[in-house]
Each structure stands twice: as C-alpha cells, then as structure tokens.
Protein backbone atom coordinates (compact mmCIF):
# COMPACT_ATOMS: atom_id res chain seq x y z
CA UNK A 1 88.39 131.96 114.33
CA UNK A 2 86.67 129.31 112.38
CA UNK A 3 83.89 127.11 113.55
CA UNK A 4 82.53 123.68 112.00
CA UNK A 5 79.48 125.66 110.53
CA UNK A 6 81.45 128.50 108.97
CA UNK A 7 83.19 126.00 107.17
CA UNK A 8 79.73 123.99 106.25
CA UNK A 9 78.50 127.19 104.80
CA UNK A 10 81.32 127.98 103.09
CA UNK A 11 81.13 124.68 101.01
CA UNK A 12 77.78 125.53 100.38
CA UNK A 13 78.42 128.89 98.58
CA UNK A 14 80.83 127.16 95.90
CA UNK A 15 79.72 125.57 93.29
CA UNK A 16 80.95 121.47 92.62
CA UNK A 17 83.57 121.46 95.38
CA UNK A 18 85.22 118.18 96.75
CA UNK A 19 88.02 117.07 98.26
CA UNK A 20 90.20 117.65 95.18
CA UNK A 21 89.06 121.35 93.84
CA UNK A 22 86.66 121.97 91.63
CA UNK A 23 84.27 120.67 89.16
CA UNK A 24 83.80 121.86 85.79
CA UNK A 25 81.27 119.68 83.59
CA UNK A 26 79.42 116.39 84.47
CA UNK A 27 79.09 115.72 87.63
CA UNK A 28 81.39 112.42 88.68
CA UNK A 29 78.99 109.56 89.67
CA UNK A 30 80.85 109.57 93.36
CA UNK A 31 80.03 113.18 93.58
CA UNK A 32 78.21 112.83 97.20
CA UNK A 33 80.73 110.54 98.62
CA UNK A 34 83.49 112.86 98.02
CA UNK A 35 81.68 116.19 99.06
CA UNK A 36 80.71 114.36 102.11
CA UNK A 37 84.38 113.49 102.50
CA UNK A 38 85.02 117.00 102.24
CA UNK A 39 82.47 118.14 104.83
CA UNK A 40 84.54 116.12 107.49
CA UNK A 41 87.61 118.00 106.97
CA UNK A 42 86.86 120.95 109.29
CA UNK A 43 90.73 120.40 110.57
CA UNK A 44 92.43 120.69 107.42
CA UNK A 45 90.05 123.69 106.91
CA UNK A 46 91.57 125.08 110.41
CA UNK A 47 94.84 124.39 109.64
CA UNK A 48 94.53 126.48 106.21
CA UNK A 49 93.05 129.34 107.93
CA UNK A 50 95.80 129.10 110.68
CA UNK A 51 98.57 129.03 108.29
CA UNK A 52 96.73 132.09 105.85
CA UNK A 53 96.88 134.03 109.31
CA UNK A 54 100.44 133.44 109.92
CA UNK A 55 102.20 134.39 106.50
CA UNK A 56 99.47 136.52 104.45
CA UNK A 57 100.31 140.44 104.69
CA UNK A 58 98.71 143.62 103.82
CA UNK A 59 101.07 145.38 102.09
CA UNK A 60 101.47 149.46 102.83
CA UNK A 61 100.65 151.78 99.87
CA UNK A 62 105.05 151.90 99.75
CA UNK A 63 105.44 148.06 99.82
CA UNK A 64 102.62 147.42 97.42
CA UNK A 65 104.38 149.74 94.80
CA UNK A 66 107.36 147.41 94.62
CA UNK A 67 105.64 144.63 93.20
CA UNK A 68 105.31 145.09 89.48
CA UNK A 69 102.47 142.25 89.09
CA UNK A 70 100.01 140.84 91.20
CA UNK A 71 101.67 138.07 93.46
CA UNK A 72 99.06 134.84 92.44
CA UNK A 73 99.70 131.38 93.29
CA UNK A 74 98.12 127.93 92.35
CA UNK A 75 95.72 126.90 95.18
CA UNK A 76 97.37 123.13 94.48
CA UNK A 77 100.94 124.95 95.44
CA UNK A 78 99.77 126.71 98.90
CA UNK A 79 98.08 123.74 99.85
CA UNK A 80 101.93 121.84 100.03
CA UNK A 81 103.15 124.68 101.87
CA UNK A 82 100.50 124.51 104.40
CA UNK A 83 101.34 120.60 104.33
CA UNK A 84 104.80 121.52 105.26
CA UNK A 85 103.78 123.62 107.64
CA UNK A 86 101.37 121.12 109.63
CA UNK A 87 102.64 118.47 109.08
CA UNK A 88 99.56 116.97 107.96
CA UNK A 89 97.47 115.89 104.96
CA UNK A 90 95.58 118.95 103.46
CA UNK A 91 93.25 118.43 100.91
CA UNK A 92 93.08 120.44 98.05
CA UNK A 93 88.89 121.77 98.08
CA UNK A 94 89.72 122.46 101.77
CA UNK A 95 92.41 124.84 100.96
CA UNK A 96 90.21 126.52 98.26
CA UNK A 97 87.18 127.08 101.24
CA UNK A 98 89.76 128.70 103.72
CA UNK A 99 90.74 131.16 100.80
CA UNK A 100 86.86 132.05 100.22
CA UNK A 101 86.44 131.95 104.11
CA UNK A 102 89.11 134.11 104.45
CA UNK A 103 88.29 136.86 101.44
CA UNK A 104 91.24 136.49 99.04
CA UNK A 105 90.47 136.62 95.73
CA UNK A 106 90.80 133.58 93.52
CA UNK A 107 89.11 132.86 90.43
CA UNK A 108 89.29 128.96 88.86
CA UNK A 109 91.57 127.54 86.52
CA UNK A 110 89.49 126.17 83.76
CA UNK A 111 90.05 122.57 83.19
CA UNK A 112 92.08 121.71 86.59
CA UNK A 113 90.31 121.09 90.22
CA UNK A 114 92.59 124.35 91.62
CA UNK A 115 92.14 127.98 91.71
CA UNK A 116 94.20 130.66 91.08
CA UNK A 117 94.64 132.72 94.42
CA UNK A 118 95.71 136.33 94.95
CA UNK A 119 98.21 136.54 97.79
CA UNK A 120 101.15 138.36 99.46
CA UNK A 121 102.78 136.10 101.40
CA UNK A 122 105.89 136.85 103.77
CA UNK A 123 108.85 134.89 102.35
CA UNK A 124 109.02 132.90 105.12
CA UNK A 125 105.91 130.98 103.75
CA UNK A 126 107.95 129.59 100.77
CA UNK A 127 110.70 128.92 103.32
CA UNK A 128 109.82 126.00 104.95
C-alpha cells in the first residue's frame, strides 16, 4: 500500500509533472501552483494504485504468447477507466505517478501531457 510520502517522492523522481501530465519545453508561468495542486492529490493517487491492483495481470509464459504486440494504452485513456471505476475525478499526472509507483513501463508521448503505458489488463477493466 501507498502512503502520502511514497507518492511525494514519486513526483519528485519525474521530471515537469502536474496535474495534467507532463511538460515538455518552457516551463508554464503557473508551474508551482499546479505541481502543488498535484501534491494534494494523494487520493486520486490511491485510487489509481487501487484500481492498477484490481485489473493489471501477469500473464503466464502460455498467455503471454497469444498476444501478438505489446498491449499499450494512453495514460489519458486509463485514467477515464479508473474515473469510471471510482467514481471520482482523477487527474491525469496522478495517474502517470501510480504507473511509476507501481513499475509499469511507460515512456512519454512527445508533444501531449500523457504517457504511453505498457499494460495487460483483464477485460473487465475496459468493461465498466
């Protein structure tokens, strides 16, 4: 399970991170009000890592074979599924620190605030 400072540190390892994704180039002038923003969303955070738990699977050496590409998803995407989920508002840069919490690769989408996360979900993820 999470805690407040796991997610704290996990802002601090990436790079230009607010509330909507990430940063590429300048800097916005509101930079500090919206990564502070950010900080304060520990429950969205929770929720993410909650909902990551509940549909993410390990495939077996068998099941893994029957998927002919890598199963990646926008991090804007998952975030509305976790929405749907919860019920709740989840930002976007919160999402993106629950996937780096949580060891899934991603890598960014140049150009766009999301990331590009690799994922096998259970289809009931996509089913809600």
């Amino acid at each position: 399970m999470s805690t407040n400072t796991d997610y704290l540190n996990v802002l601090n390892s990436l790079e230009k991170i607010i509330d909507i994704g990430l940063i590429y180039g300048a800097v916005p002038d509101d930079y500090h009000e919206k990564r502070k923003d950010l900080e304060n969303r520990y429950n969205e955070f929770k929720l993410c890592c909650e909902w990551i738990e509940k549909y993410r699977f390990h495939p077996t050496e068998k099941e893994y074979k029957k998927y002919v590409q890598v199963q990646t998803y926008n991090s804007y995407y998952l975030k509305h599924l976790v929405e749907k989920w919860s019920g709740r508002y989840i930002s976007n840069g919160a999402f993106i620190a629950a996937v780096r919490f949580m060891n899934i690769p991603f890598r960014p989408i140049y150009g766009t605030p999301d990331v590009s996360v690799t994922i096998f979900l259970k289809e009931t993820a996509t089913l809600l």
